[in-house]
Protein backbone atom coordinates (compact mmCIF):
# COMPACT_ATOMS: atom_id res chain seq x y z
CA UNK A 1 226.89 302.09 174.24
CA UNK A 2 226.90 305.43 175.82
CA UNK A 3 226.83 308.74 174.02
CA UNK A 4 227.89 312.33 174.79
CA UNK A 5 225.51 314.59 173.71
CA UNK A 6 226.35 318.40 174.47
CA UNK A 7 224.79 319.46 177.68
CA UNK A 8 225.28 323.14 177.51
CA UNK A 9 222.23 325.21 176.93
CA UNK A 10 220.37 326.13 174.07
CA UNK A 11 220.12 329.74 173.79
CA UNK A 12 216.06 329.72 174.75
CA UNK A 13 214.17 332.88 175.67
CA UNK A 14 213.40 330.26 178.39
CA UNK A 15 217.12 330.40 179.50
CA UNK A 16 217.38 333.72 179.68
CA UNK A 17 214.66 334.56 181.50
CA UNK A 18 213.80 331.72 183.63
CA UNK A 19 215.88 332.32 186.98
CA UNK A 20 218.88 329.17 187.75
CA UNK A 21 217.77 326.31 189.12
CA UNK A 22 218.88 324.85 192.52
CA UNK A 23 222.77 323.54 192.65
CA UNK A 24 222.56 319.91 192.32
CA UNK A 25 225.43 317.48 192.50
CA UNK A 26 226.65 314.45 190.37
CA UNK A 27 226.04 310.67 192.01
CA UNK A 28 228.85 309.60 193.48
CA UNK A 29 229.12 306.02 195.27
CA UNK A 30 225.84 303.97 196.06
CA UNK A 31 222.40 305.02 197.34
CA UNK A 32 219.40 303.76 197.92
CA UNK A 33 215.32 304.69 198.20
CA UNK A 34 212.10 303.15 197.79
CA UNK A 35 211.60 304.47 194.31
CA UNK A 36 214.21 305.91 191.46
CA UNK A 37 213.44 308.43 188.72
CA UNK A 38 215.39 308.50 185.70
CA UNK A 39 214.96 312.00 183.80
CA UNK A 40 213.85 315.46 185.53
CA UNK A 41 211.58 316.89 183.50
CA UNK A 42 208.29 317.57 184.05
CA UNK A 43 206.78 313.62 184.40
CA UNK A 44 209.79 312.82 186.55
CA UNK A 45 209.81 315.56 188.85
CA UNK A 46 206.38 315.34 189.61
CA UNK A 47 206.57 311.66 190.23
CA UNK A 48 208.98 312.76 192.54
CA UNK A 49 206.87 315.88 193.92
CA UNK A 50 203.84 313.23 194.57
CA UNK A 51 205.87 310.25 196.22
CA UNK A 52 206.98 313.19 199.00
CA UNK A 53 203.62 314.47 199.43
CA UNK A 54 203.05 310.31 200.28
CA UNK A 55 206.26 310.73 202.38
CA UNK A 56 208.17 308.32 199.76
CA UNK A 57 211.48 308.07 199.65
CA UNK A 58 212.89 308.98 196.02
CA UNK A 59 216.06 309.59 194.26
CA UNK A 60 215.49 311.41 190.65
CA UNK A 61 218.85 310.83 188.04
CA UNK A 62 219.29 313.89 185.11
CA UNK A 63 221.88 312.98 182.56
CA UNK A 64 222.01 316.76 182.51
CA UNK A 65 220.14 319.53 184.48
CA UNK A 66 216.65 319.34 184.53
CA UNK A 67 214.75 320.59 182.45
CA UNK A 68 217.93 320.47 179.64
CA UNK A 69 215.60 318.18 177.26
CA UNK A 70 211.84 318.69 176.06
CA UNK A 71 210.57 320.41 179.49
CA UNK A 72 212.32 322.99 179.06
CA UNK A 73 212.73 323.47 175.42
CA UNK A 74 208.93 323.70 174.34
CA UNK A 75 206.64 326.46 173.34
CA UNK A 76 205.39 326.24 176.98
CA UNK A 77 201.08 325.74 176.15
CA UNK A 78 199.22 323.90 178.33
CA UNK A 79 196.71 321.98 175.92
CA UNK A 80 194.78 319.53 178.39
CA UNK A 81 194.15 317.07 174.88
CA UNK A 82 195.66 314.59 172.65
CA UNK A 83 197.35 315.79 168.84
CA UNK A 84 194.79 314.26 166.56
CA UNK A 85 193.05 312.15 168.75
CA UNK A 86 189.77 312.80 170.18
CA UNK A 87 188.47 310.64 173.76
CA UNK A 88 186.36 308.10 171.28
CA UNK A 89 189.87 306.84 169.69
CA UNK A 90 191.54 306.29 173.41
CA UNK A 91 188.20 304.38 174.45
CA UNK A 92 188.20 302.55 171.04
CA UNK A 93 192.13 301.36 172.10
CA UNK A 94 191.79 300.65 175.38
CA UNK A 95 188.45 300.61 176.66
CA UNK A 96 188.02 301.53 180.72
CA UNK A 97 191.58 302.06 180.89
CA UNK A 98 191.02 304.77 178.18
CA UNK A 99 188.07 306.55 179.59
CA UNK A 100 190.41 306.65 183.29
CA UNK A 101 193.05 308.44 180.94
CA UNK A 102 190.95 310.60 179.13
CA UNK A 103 189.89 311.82 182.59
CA UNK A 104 193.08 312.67 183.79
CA UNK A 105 193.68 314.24 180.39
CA UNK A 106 190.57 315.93 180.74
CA UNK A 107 191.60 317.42 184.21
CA UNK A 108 195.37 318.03 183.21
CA UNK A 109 195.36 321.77 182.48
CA UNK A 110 193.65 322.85 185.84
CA UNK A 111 195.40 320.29 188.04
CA UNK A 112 199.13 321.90 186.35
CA UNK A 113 197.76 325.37 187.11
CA UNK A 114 196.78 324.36 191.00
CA UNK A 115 200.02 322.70 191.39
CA UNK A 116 201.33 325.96 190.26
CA UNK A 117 199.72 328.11 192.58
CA UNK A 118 199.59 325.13 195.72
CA UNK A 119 203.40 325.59 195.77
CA UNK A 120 203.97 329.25 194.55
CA UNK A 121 205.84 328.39 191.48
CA UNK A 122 207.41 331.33 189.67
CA UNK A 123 206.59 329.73 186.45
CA UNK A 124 205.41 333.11 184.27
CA UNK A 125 201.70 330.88 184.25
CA UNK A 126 198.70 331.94 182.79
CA UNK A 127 195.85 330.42 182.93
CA UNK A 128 194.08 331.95 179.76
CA UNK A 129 192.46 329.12 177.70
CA UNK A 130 193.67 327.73 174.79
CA UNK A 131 191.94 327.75 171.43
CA UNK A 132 192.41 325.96 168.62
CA UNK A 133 191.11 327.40 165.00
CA UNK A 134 190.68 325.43 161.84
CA UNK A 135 192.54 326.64 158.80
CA UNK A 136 190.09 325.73 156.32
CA UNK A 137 186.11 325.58 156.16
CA UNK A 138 185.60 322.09 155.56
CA UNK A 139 187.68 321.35 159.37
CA UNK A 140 185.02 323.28 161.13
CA UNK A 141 183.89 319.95 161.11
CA UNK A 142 186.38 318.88 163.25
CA UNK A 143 186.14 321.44 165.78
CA UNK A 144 182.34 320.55 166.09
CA UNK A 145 183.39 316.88 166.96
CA UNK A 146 185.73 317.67 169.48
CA UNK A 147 183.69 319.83 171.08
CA UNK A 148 180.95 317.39 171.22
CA UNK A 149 183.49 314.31 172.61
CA UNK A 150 184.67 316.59 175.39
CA UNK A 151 181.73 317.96 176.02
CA UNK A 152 180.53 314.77 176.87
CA UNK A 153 183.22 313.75 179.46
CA UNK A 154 183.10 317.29 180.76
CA UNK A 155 185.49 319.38 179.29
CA UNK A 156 184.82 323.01 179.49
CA UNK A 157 184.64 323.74 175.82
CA UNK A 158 182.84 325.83 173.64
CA UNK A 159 182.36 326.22 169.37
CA UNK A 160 183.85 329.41 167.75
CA UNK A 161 182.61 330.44 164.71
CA UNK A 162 184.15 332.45 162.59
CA UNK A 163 183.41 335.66 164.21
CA UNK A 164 184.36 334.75 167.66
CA UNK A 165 187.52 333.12 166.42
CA UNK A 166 188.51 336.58 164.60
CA UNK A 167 187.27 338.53 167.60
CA UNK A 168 189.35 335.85 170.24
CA UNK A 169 192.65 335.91 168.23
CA UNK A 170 192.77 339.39 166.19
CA UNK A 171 193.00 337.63 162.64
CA UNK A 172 190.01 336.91 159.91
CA UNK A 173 192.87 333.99 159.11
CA UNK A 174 190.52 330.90 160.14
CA UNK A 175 186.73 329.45 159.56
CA UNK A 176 186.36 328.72 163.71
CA UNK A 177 187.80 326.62 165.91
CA UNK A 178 187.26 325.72 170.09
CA UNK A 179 188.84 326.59 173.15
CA UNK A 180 189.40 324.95 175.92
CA UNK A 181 188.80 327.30 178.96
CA UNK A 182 190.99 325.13 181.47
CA UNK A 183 194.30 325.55 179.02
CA UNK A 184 196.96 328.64 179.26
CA UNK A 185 200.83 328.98 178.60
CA UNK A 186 203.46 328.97 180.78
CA UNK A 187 207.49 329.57 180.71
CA UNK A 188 208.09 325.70 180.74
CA UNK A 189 211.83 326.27 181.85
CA UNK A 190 210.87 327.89 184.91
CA UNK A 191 208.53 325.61 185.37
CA UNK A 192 210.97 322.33 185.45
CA UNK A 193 213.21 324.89 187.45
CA UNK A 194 210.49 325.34 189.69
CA UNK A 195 209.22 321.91 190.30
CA UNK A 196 212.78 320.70 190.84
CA UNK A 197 212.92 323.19 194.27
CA UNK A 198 209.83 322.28 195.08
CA UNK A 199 210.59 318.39 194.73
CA UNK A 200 213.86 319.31 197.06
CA UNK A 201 212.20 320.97 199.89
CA UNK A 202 209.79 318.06 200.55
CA UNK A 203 212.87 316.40 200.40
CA UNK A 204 213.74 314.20 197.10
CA UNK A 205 216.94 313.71 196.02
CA UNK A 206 218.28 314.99 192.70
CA UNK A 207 221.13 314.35 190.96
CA UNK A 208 222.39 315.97 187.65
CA UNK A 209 225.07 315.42 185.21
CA UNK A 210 224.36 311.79 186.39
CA UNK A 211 223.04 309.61 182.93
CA UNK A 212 221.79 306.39 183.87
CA UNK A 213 224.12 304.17 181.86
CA UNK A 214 221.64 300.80 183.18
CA UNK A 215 219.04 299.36 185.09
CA UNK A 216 218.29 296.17 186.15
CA UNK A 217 216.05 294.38 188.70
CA UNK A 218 216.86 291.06 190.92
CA UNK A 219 216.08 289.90 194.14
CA UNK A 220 213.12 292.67 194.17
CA UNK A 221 215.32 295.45 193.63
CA UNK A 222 215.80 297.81 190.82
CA UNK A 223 219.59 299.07 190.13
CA UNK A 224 220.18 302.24 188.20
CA UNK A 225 223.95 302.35 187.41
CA UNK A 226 225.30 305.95 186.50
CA UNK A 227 228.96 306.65 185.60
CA UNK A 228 230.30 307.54 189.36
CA UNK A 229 227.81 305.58 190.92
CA UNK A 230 224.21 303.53 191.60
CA UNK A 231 220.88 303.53 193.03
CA UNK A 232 218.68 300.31 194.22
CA UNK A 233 215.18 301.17 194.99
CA UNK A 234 211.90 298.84 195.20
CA UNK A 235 210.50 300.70 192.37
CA UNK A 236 211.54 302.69 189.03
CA UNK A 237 209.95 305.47 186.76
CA UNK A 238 211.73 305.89 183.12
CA UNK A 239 210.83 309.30 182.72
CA UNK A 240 213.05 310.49 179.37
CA UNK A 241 210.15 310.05 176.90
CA UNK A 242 212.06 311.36 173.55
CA UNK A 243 215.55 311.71 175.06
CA UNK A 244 215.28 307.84 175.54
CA UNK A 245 218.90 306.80 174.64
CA UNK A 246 220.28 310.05 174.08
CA UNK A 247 223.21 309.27 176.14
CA UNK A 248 222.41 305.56 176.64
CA UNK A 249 221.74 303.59 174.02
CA UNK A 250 221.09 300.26 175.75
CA UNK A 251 219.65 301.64 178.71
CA UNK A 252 216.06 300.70 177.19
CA UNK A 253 216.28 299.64 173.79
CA UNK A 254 212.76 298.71 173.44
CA UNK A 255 211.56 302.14 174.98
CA UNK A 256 214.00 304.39 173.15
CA UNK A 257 213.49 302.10 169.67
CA UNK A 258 209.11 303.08 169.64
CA UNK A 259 209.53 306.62 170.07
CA UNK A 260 211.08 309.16 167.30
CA UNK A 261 212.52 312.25 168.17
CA UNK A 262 211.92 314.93 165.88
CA UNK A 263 213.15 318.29 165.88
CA UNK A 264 210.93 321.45 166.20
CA UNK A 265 211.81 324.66 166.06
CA UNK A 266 210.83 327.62 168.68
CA UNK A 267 210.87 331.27 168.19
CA UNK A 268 210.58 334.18 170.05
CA UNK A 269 210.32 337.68 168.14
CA UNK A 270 211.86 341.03 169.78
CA UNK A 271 209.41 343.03 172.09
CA UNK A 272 206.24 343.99 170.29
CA UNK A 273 204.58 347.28 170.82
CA UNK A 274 201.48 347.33 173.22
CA UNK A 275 199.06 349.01 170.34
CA UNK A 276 200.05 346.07 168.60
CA UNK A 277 199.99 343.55 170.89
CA UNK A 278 196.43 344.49 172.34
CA UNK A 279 194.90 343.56 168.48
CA UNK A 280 196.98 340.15 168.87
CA UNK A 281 195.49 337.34 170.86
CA UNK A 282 193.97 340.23 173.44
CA UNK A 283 193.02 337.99 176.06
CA UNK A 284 196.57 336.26 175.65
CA UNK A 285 195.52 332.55 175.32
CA UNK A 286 197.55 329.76 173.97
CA UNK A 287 196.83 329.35 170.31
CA UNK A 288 197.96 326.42 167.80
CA UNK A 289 195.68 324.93 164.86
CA UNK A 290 194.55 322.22 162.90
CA UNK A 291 197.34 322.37 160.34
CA UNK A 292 199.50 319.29 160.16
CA UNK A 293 202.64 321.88 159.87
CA UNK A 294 201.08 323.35 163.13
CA UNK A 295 200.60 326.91 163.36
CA UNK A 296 201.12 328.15 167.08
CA UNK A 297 201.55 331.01 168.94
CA UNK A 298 201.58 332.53 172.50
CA UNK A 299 202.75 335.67 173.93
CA UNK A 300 205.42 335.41 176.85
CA UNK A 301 205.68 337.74 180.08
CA UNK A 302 207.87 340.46 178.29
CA UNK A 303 204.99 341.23 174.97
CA UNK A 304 207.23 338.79 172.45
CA UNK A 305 204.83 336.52 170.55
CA UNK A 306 206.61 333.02 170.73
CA UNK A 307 206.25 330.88 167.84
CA UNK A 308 208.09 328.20 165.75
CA UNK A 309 208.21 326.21 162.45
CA UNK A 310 209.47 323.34 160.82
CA UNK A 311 212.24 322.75 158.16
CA UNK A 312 213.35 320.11 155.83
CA UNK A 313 217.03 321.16 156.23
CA UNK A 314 216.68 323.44 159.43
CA UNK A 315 220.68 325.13 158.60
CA UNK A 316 222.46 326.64 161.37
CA UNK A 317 220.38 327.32 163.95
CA UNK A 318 217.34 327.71 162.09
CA UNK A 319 218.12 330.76 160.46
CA UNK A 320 217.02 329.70 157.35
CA UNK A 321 213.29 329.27 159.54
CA UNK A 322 213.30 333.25 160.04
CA UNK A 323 211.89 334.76 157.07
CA UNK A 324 209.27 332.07 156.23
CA UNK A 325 207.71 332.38 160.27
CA UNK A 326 208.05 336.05 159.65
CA UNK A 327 205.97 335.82 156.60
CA UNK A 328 203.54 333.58 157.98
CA UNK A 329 203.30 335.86 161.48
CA UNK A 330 202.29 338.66 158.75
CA UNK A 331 200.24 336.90 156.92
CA UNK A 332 198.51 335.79 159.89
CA UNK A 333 198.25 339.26 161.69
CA UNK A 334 198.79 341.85 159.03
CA UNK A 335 198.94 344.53 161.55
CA UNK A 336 202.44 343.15 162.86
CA UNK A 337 204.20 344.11 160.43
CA UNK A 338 207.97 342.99 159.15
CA UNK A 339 209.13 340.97 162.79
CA UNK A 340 212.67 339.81 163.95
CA UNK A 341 213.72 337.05 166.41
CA UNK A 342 215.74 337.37 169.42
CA UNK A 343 215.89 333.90 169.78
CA UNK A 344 215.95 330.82 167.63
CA UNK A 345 215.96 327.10 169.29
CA UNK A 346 214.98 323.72 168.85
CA UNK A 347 214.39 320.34 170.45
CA UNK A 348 213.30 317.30 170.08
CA UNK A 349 209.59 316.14 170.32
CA UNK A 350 208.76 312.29 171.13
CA UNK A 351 206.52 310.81 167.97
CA UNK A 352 205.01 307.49 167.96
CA UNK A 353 203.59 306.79 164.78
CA UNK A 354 201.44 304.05 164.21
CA UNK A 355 201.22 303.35 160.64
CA UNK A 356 204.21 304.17 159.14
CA UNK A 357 202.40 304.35 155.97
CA UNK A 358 200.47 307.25 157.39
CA UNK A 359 202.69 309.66 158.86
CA UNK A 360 200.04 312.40 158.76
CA UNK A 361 198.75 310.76 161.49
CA UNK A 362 199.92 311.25 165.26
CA UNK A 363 200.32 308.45 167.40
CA UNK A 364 199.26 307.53 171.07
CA UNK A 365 200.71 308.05 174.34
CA UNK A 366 202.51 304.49 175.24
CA UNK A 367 202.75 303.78 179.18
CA UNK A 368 204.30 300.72 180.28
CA UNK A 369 205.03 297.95 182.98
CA UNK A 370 209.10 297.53 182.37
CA UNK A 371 208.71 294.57 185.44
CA UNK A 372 207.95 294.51 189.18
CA UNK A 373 206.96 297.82 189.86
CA UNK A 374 208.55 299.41 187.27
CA UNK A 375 206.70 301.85 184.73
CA UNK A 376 207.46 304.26 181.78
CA UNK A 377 205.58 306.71 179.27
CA UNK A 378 206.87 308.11 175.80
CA UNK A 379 205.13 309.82 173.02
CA UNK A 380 204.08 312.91 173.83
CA UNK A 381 203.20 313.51 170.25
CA UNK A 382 203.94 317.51 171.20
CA UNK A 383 201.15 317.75 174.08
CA UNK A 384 202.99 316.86 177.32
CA UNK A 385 203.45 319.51 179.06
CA UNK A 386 199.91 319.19 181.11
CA UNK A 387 199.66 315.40 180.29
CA UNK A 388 203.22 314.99 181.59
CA UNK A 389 202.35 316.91 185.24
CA UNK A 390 199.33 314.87 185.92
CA UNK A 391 201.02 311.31 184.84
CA UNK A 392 203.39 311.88 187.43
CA UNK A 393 201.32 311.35 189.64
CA UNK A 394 199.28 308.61 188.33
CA UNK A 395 203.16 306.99 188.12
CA UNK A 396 203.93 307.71 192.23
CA UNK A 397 200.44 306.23 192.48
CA UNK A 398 201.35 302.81 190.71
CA UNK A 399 205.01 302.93 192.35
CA UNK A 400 202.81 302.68 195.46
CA UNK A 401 201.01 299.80 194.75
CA UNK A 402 197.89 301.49 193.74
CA UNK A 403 195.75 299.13 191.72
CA UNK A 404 196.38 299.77 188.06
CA UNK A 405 191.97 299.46 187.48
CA UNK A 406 192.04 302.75 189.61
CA UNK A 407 194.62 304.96 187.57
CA UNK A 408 194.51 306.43 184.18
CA UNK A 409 197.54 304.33 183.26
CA UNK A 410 196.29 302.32 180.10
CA UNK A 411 199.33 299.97 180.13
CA UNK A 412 200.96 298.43 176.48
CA UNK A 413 203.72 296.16 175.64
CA UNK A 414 206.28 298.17 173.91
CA UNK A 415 206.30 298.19 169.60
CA UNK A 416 209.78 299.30 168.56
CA UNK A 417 209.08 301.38 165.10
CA UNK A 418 211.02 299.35 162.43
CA UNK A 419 214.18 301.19 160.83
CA UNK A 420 213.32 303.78 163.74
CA UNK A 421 217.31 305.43 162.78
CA UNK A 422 216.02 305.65 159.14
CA UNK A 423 212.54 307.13 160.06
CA UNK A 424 214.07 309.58 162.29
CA UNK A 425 216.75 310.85 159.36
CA UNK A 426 214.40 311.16 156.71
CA UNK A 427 210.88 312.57 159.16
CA UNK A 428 211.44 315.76 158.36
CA UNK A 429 210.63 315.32 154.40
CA UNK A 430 207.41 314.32 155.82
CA UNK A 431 207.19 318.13 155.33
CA UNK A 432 205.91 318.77 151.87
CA UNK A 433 203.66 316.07 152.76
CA UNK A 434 202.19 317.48 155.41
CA UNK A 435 201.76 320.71 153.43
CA UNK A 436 199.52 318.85 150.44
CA UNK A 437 197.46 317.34 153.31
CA UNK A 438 196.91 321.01 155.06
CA UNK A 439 195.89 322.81 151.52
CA UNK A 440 193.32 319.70 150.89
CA UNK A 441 190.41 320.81 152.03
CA UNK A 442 187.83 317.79 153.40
């Protein structure tokens, strides 16, 4: 059953101020290439950016532009780690295959960044670290173990106390925290905007406004069907993580059904003064913490701090989000003083929870063999935007008949969440929850 979800923009500070992307045209008739992409965002582009640096033929589908869903909606913070899972709890769940992913997490900041300079990508990066303090004394606890697991695989990290964390983010508001040198921000529309030119001049082809409506493989082919036309191809990458039957519902039931999209909201205040701004995050590096209702905040290219929030009924836009991120941005950073927003938007983030009896909890990436050289990943869990860069090309690799012992793919048979349409309605009263578990101090 196909959908119509609106395609036009949402109005982003990424939108305005990332510059178009190329002109791309709708599928019409029948193709063919070695390897089809479904979804241009970040994990399919770069699929489609590595295959070309192989000299692969590929065709990338985008039921809209790319960049329209999660790439280019996020806060844009490049956070080369899992959302409540440290390397011990990927090794404990799938063993080698676990330690080969948490090395290409490990690596996923710095290889986003070099991609970003290799190709001269006017993506607004910064490569400043990100840290990430604990909201309460009894989490310090926390940030002591991560540092320790990464340290171990060799992740540059390093323990804040409380001083340093005060002194690194201009607010006595947390007990500590870690940073992760290797992390950093970026404008993730431009980004997605980026990649996509950079995917066409090695010579991919990209469609937009082109949904895949179904795929199918027989006779060693893959067939991607679109409204005005189709693709075969030897191989296929399902690359639309939370947007998974957005406009398709039966283009991958099983996929779509395991991952729930859940709304977040994303902020961006008017132009802050420099005085100000220099006592804010000084050394401008990515920032969100150890609250359950995260706390996050970056600065963009133009001194507005970019934020965001969560709401049980999120109204008209989010409007009714304004004062209580205003409050918290003061309460955080006295020194700000009473901010507005220029911009207010939202989009969805791809959850997979694996207890639903303990929603507190994130869930793991899921990465999948959909058949003959077929493969797909959802669940970002809200850290993709490295993650997604690198598995791109650990995706081209297995399209390629890479052995699947050598990649950082740890493969799973899908596990559709039951009453997934009733769990996505009612997540966001997970909210008051979340706040009981965040004021608990352990």
């Amino acid at each position: 059953m196909t959908t119509s979800p609106s395609v036009t923009w949402p109005p982003s500070l990424w939108a305005a101020t990332a510059r178009p992307g190329p002109e791309l045209a709708a599928l019409a008739g029948e193709i063919s290439a070695d390897v089809v992409v479904i979804g241009a965002g970040f994990t399919g582009l770069s699929t489609a950016i590595h295959l070309r640096e192989a000299g692969v033929e590929v065709v990338v589908l985008e039921a809209a532009e790319p960049g329209w869903g999660a790439s280019g909606r996020n806060n844009g913070q490049v956070i080369p780690t899992l959302a409540g899972h440290d390397p011990s709890a990927m090794v404990k769940r799938h063993g080698e295959a676990g330690e080969r992913f948490n090395a290409v997490l490990r690596d996923s900041a710095q290889y986003l960044f070099d991609l970003v300079r290799k190709y001269d990508i006017p993506a607004e990066a910064e490569q400043a670290g990100w840290v990430q303090p604990v909201h309460s004394p009894g989490r310090f606890k926390l940030a002591e173990k991560r540092v320790k697991e990464w340290s171990a695989i060799g992740a540059p990290v390093e323990l804040l106390d409380r001083e340093a964390t005060a002194g690194m983010l201009g607010s006595d508001a947390w007990f500590g925290g870690f940073w992760n040198r290797t992390g950093g921000h970026i404008n993730p529309l431009a980004l997605t905007r980026g990649l996509a030119e950079v995917a066409l001049r090695l010579g991919a082809v990209i469609h937009a406004r082109s949904p895949a409506t179904s795929m199918t493989h027989a006779n060693g082919r893959w067939t991607v069907k679109t409204p005005k036309g189709a693709v075969t191809a030897r191989a296929l990458v399902l690359a639309t993580n939370a947007y998974t039957g957005e406009f398709e519902r039966d283009l991958a039931p099983e996929i779509a059904s395991e991952v729930i999209p859940v709304l977040s909201w994303q902020m961006a205040t008017t132009p802050i003064s420099d005085n100000v701004a220099r006592t804010i995050i000084p050394d401008r590096q990515a920032m969100s913490d150890t609250h359950r209702e995260l706390y996050f905040a970056r600065w963009d290219a133009r001194s507005r701090l970019v934020t965001g929030g969560a709401a049980i009924f999120p109204g008209e836009g989010g409007a009714n989000l304004r004062p209580q991120v205003a409050a918290r941005l003061k309460r955080l950073w006295p020194q700000i003083g009473d901010v507005t927003f220029d911009y207010v938007w939202s989009g969805y983030v791809g959850m997979t929870p694996d207890k639903l009896t303990r929603p507190q909890v994130p869930g793991f990436p899921r990465i999948h063999r959909l058949g003959p050289d077929g493969f797909a990943w959802v669940g970002c869990n809200g850290r993709a935007v490295a993650l997604s860069i690198s598995l791109g090309r650990e995706l081209a690799r297995a399209t390629q008949g890479a052995p699947i012992e050598t990649l950082g793919l740890p493969l799973s048979e899908p596990k559709p969440q039951p009453f997934r349409d009733v769990v996505r309605r009612i997540a966001p009263f997970a909210l008051p929850l979340y706040r009981r578990l965040d004021a608990a101090e352990i």
